[in-house]
Protein backbone atom coordinates (compact mmCIF):
# COMPACT_ATOMS: atom_id res chain seq x y z
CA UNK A 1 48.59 168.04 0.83
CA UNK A 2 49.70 169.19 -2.52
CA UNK A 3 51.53 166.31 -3.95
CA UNK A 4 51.29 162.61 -2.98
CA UNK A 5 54.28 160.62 -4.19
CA UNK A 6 56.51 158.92 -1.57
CA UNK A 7 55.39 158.25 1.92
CA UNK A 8 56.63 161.34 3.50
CA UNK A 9 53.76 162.96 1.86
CA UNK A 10 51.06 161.33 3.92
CA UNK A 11 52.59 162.17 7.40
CA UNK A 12 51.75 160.51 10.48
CA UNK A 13 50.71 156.73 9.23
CA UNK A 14 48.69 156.09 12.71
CA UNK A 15 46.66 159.00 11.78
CA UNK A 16 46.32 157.33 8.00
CA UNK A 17 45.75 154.13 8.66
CA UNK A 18 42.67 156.19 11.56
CA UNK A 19 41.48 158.12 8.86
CA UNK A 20 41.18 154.42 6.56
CA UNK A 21 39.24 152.78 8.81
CA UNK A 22 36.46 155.70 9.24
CA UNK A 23 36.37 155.77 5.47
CA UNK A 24 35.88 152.09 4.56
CA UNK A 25 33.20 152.47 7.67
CA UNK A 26 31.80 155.09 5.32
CA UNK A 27 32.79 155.76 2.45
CA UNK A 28 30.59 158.45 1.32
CA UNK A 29 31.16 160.51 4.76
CA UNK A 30 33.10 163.50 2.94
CA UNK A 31 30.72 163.72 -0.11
CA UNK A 32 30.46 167.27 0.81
CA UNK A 33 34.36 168.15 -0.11
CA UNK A 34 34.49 166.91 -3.98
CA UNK A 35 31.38 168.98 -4.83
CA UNK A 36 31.73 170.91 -7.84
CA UNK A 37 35.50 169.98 -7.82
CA UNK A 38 36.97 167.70 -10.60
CA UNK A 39 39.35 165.20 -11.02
CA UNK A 40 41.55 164.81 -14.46
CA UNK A 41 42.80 161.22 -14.17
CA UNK A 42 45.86 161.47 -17.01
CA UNK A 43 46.97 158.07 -18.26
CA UNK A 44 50.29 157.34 -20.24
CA UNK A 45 50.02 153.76 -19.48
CA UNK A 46 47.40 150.91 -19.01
CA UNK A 47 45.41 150.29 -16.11
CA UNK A 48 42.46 148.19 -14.41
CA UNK A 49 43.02 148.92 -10.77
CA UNK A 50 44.21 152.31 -10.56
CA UNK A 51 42.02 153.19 -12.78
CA UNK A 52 38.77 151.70 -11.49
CA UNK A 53 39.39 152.55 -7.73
CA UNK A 54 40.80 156.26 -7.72
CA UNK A 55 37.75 157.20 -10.07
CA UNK A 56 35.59 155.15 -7.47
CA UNK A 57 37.28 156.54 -4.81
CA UNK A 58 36.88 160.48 -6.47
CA UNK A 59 32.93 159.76 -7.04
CA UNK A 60 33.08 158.66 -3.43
CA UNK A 61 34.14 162.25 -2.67
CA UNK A 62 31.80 163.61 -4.44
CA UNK A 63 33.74 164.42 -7.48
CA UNK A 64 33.85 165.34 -11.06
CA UNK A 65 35.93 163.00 -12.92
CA UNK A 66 37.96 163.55 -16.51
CA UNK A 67 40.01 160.21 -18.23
CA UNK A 68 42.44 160.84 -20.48
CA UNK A 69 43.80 158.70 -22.15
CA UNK A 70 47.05 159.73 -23.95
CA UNK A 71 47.67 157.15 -26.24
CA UNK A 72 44.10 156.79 -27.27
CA UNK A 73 42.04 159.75 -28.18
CA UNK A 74 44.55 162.38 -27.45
CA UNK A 75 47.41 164.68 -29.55
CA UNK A 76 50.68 162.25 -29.05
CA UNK A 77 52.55 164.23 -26.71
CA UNK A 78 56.46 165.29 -27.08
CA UNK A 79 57.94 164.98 -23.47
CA UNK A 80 61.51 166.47 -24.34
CA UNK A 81 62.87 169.99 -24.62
CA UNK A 82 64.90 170.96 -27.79
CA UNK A 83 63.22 168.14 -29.73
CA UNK A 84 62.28 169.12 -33.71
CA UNK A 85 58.96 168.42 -33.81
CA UNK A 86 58.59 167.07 -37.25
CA UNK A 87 57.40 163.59 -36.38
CA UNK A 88 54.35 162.44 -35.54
CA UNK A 89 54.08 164.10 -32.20
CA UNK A 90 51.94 166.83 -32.29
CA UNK A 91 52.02 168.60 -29.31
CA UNK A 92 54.24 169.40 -26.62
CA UNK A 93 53.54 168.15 -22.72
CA UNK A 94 54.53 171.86 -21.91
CA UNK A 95 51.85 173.36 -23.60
CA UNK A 96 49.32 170.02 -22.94
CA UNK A 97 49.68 170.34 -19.03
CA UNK A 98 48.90 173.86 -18.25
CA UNK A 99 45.50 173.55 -20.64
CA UNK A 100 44.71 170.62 -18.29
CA UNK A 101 45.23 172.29 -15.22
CA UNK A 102 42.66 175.13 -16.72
CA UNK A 103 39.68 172.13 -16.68
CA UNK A 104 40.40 170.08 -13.11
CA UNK A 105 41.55 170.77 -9.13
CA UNK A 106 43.53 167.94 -8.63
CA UNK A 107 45.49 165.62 -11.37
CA UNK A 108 46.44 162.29 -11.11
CA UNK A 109 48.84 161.05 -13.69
CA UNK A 110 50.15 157.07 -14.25
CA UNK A 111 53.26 157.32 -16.75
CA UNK A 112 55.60 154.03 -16.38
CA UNK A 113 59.41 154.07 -16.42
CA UNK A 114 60.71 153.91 -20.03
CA UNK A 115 63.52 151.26 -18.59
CA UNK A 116 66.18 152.77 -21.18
CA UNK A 117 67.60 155.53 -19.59
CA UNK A 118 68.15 155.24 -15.45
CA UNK A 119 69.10 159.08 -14.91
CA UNK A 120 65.67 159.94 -16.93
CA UNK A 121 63.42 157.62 -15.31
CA UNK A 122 64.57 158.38 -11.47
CA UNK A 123 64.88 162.04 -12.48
CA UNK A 124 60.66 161.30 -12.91
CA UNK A 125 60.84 163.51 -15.63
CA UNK A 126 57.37 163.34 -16.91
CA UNK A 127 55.53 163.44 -13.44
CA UNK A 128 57.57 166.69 -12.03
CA UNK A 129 56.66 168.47 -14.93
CA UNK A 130 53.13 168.13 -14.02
CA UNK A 131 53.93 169.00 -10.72
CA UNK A 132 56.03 172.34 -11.71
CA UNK A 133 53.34 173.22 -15.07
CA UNK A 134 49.83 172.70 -14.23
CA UNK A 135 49.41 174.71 -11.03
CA UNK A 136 47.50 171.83 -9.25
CA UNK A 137 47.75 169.88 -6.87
CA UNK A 138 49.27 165.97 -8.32
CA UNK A 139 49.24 162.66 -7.14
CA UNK A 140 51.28 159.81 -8.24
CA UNK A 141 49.34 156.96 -9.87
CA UNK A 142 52.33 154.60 -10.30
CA UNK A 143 55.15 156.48 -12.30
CA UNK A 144 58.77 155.57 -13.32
CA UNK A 145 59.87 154.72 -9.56
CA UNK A 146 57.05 154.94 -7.22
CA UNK A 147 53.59 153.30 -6.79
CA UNK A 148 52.02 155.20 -3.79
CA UNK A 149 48.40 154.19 -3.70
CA UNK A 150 49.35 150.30 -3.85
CA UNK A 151 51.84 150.76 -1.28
CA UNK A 152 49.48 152.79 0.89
CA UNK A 153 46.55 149.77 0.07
CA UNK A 154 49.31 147.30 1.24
CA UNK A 155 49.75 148.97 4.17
CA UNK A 156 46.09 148.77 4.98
CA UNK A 157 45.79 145.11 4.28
CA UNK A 158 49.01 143.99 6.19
CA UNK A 159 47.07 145.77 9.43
CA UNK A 160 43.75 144.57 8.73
CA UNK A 161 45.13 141.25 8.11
CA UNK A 162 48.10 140.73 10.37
CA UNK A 163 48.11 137.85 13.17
CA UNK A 164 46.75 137.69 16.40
CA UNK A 165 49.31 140.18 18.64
CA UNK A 166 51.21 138.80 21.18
CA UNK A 167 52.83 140.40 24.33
CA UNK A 168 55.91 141.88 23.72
CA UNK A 169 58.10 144.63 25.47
CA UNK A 170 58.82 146.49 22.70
CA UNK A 171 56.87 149.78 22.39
CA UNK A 172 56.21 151.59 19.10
CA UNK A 173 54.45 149.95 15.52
CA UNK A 174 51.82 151.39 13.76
CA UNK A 175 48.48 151.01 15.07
CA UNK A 176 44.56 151.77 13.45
CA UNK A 177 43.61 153.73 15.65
CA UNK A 178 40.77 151.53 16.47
CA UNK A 179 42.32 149.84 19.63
CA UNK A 180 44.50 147.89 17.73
CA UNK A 181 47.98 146.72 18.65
CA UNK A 182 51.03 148.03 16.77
CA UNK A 183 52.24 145.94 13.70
CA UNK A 184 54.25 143.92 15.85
CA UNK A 185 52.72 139.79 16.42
CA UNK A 186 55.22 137.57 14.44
CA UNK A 187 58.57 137.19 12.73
CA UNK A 188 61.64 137.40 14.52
CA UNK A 189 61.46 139.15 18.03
CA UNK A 190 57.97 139.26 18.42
CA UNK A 191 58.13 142.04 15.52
CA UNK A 192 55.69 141.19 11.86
CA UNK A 193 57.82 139.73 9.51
CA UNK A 194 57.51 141.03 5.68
CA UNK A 195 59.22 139.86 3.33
CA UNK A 196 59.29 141.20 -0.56
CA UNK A 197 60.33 138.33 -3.33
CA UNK A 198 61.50 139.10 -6.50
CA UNK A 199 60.26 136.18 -8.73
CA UNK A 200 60.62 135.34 -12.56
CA UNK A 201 58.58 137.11 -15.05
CA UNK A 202 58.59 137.18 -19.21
CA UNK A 203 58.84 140.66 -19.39
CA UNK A 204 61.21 143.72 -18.36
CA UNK A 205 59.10 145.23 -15.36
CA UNK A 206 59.68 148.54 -13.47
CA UNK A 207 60.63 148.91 -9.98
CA UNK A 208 57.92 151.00 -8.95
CA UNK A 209 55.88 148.79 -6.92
CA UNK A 210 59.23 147.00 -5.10
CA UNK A 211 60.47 150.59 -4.72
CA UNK A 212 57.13 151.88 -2.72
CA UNK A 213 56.74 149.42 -0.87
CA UNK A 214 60.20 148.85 0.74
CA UNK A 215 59.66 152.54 1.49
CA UNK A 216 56.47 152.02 2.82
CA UNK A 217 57.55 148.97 5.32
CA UNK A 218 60.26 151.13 6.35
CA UNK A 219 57.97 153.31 7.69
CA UNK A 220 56.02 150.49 9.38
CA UNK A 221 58.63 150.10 11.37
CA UNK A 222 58.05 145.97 10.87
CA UNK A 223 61.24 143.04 10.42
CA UNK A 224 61.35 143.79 6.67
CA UNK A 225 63.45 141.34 4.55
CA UNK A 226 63.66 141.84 0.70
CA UNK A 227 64.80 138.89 -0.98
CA UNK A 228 66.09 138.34 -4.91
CA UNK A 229 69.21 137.34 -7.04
CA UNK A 230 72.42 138.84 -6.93
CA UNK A 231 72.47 141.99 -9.35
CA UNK A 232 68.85 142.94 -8.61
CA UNK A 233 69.13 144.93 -5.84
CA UNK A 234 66.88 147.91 -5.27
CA UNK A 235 68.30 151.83 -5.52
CA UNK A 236 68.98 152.43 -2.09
CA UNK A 237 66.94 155.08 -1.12
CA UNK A 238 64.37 152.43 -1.45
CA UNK A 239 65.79 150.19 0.41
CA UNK A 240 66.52 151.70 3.55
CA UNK A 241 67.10 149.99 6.54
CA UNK A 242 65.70 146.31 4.96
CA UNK A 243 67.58 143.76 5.48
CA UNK A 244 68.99 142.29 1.84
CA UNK A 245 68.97 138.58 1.77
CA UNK A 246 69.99 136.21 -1.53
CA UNK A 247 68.76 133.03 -0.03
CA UNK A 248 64.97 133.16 -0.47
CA UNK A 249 64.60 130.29 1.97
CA UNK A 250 66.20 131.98 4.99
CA UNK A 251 64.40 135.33 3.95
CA UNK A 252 61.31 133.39 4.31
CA UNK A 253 61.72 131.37 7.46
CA UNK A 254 59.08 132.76 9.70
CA UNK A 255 57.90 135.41 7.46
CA UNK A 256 54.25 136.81 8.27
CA UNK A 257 53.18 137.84 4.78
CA UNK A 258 55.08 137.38 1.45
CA UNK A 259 54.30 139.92 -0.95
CA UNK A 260 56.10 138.70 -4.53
CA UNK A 261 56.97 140.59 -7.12
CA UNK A 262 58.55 140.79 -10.57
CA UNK A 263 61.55 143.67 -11.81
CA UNK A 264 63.65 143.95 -14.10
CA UNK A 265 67.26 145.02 -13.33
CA UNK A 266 67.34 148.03 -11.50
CA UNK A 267 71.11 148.96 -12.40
CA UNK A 268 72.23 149.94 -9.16
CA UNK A 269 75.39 147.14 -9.41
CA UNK A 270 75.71 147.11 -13.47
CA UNK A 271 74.08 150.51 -14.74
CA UNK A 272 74.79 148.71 -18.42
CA UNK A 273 71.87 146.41 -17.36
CA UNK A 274 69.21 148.37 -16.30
CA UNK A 275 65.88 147.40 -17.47
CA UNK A 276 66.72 143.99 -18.28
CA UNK A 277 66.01 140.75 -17.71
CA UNK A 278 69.23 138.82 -16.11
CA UNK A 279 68.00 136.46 -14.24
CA UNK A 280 65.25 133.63 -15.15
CA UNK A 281 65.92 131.26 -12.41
CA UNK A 282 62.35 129.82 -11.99
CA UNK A 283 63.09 128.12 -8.50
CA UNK A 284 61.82 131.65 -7.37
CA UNK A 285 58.13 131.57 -8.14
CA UNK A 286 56.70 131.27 -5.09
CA UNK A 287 54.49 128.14 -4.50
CA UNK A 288 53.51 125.36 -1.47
CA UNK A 289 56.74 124.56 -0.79
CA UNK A 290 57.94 128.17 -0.23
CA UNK A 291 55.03 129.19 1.73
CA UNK A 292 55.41 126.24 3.78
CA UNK A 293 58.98 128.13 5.31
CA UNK A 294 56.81 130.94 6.36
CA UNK A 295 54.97 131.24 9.83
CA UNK A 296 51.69 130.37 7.57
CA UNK A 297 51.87 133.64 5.97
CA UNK A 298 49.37 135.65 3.62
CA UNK A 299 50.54 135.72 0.09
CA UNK A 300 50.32 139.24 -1.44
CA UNK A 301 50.52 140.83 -4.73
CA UNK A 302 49.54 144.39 -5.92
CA UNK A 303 47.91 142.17 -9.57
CA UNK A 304 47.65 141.92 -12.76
CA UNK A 305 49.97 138.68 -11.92
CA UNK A 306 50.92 136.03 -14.08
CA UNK A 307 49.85 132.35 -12.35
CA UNK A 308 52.69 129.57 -12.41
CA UNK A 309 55.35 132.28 -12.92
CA UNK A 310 55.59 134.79 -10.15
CA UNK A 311 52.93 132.44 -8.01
CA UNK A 312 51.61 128.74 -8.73
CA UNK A 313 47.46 128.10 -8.93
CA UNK A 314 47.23 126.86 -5.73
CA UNK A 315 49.19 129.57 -3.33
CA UNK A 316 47.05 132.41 -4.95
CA UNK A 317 43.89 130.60 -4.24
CA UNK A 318 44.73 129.20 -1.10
CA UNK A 319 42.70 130.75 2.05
CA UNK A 320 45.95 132.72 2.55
CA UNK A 321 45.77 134.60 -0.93
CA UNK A 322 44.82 138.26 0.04
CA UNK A 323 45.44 139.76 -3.27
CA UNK A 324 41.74 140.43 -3.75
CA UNK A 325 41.44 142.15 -0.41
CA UNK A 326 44.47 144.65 -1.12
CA UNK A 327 43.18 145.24 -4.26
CA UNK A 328 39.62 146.12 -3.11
CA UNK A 329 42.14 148.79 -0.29
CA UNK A 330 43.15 150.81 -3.40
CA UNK A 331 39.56 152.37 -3.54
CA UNK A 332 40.55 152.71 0.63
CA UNK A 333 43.75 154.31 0.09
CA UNK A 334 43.24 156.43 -2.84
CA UNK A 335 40.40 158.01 -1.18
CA UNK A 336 42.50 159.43 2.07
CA UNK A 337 44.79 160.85 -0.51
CA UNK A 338 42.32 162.44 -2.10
CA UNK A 339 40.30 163.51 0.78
CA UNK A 340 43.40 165.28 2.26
CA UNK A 341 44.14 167.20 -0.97
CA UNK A 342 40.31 168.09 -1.48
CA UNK A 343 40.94 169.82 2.27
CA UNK A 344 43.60 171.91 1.21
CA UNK A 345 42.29 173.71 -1.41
């Protein structure tokens, strides 16, 4: 695998969510592959979880591991062609990136939408020019569209923590490998139900982690509902075959797991809007009430979170709060990625 950045990239998600399972069984089974290899972990943005599990998940491996930081420690970097360079940006991502594919085998970069400019953010500007420059092999740790490795994690926790299957006709799902059913007990037909809430949020928020993982539940072939106001629908590529519903209390009815989630306007309806807030309605942080539509789901979200905004106190520290659970499956995740680009090198 050379680059891990939409879902495509993983290939057969039976034989991912197999190879997830053996790992979190053991996770230092492949120590042998990151030996003398090294990881350059390149970070435009902030981080706690990314951070923390792909470099636990590379010393897992076996691995070498490099931090930078970009906007502490480093040269600031110029990411545009034809720019003067007569400000204080010193050097130029087109020189930076091959000189940090001369020190690593594998870079992971995290550089966040700049929510200005739609075309330049969904062109992921900054991430394919890693990809074209540095000669390595790159994953995606959450850029201007895409969040991969929390998708991926989600994935892992829906199966791990999905009900109790039930008989049903219908052949197909996504199973562990580890003589599980498919994803398929629940929600409407005997299918899983997920649903993805937008809810309210003080800042303008990318759509990376929406984006990923409507792609991602696509995949999972589950009864995927996204629910959120008018004017904040997803691009969509993203969205797939989801069902779109504006009533958050029919989206919910039934629902299996509700994974909530803040973004700002994704300007697929009024480009003029993108990256703004336009909607504040708080009647869409999720609390009791809401979750008491649902077939008793599991609340979900991929954290840092904001309590009594997206998600009241008691919800996220109910006995159905898996946050902590999905977060602890990014170390899970990250580490198939990696161990399937440390195998083709």
């Amino acid at each position: 695998m050379k680059s891990f950045i939409n879902v495509e990239d993983l290939g057969d998600l039976k034989q991912a969510l197999a190879e997830a399972q053996e790992i979190k069984q053991d996770r230092y089974k492949y120590q042998h592959l990151g030996k003398n290899k090294t990881l350059m972990m390149i970070f435009f943005n902030n981080s706690l979880r990314t951070r923390l599990s792909t470099q636990k998940a590379a010393m897992n491996l076996g691995m070498n591991v490099i931090v930078l930081d970009v906007n502490a420690g480093a040269w600031k970097l110029e990411t545009e062609r034809g720019v003067i360079m007569n400000s204080d940006k010193s050097e130029h991502l087109l020189e930076a990136i091959p000189v940090m594919g001369c020190y690593c085998d594998i870079i992971g970069v995290r550089s966040f939408a700049g929510l200005k400019d739609r075309e330049y953010d969904y062109a992921e500007t900054v991430l394919n020019q890693f990809i074209k420059y540095s000669g390595k092999p790159v994953f995606a740790m959450e850029t201007a569209t895409v969040h991969p490795l929390q998708a991926f994690a989600d994935l892992i926790t829906i199966e791990e923590y999905r009900p109790t299957p039930v008989p049903s006709q219908r052949e197909g799902g996504i199973c562990d490998a580890m003589n599980h059913s498919p994803l398929l007990s629940g929600g409407a037909g005997g299918r899983l139900k997920v649903v993805l809430t937008w809810a309210p949020h003080c800042r303008a928020l990318p759509q990376a982690v929406p984006n990923s993982f409507a792609q991602w539940m696509n995949a999972a072939d589950v009864d995927f509902v996204i629910t959120h106001p008018k004017g904040y629908e997803l691009d969509p590529m993203f969205v797939g075959n989801a069902r779109v519903e504006y009533d958050q209390k029919k989206a919910f009815e039934g629902a299996d797991f509700i994974y909530a989630k803040n973004w700002s306007n994704p300007g697929v309806t009024s480009p003029a809007d993108y990256g703004k807030i336009t909607c504040e309605d708080m009647s869409w942080m999720v609390d009791t009430e809401h979750m008491s539509w649902t077939n008793n789901a599991k609340f979900m979200h991929c954290l840092p979170v904001r309590r009594n905004l997206i998600v009241t106190d008691d919800v996220i520290e109910s006995e159905n709060s898996i946050v902590i659970p999905e977060a602890a499956n990014r170390e899970i995740s990250c580490s198939v990625v990696l161990k399937r680009m440390l195998e083709a090198l």
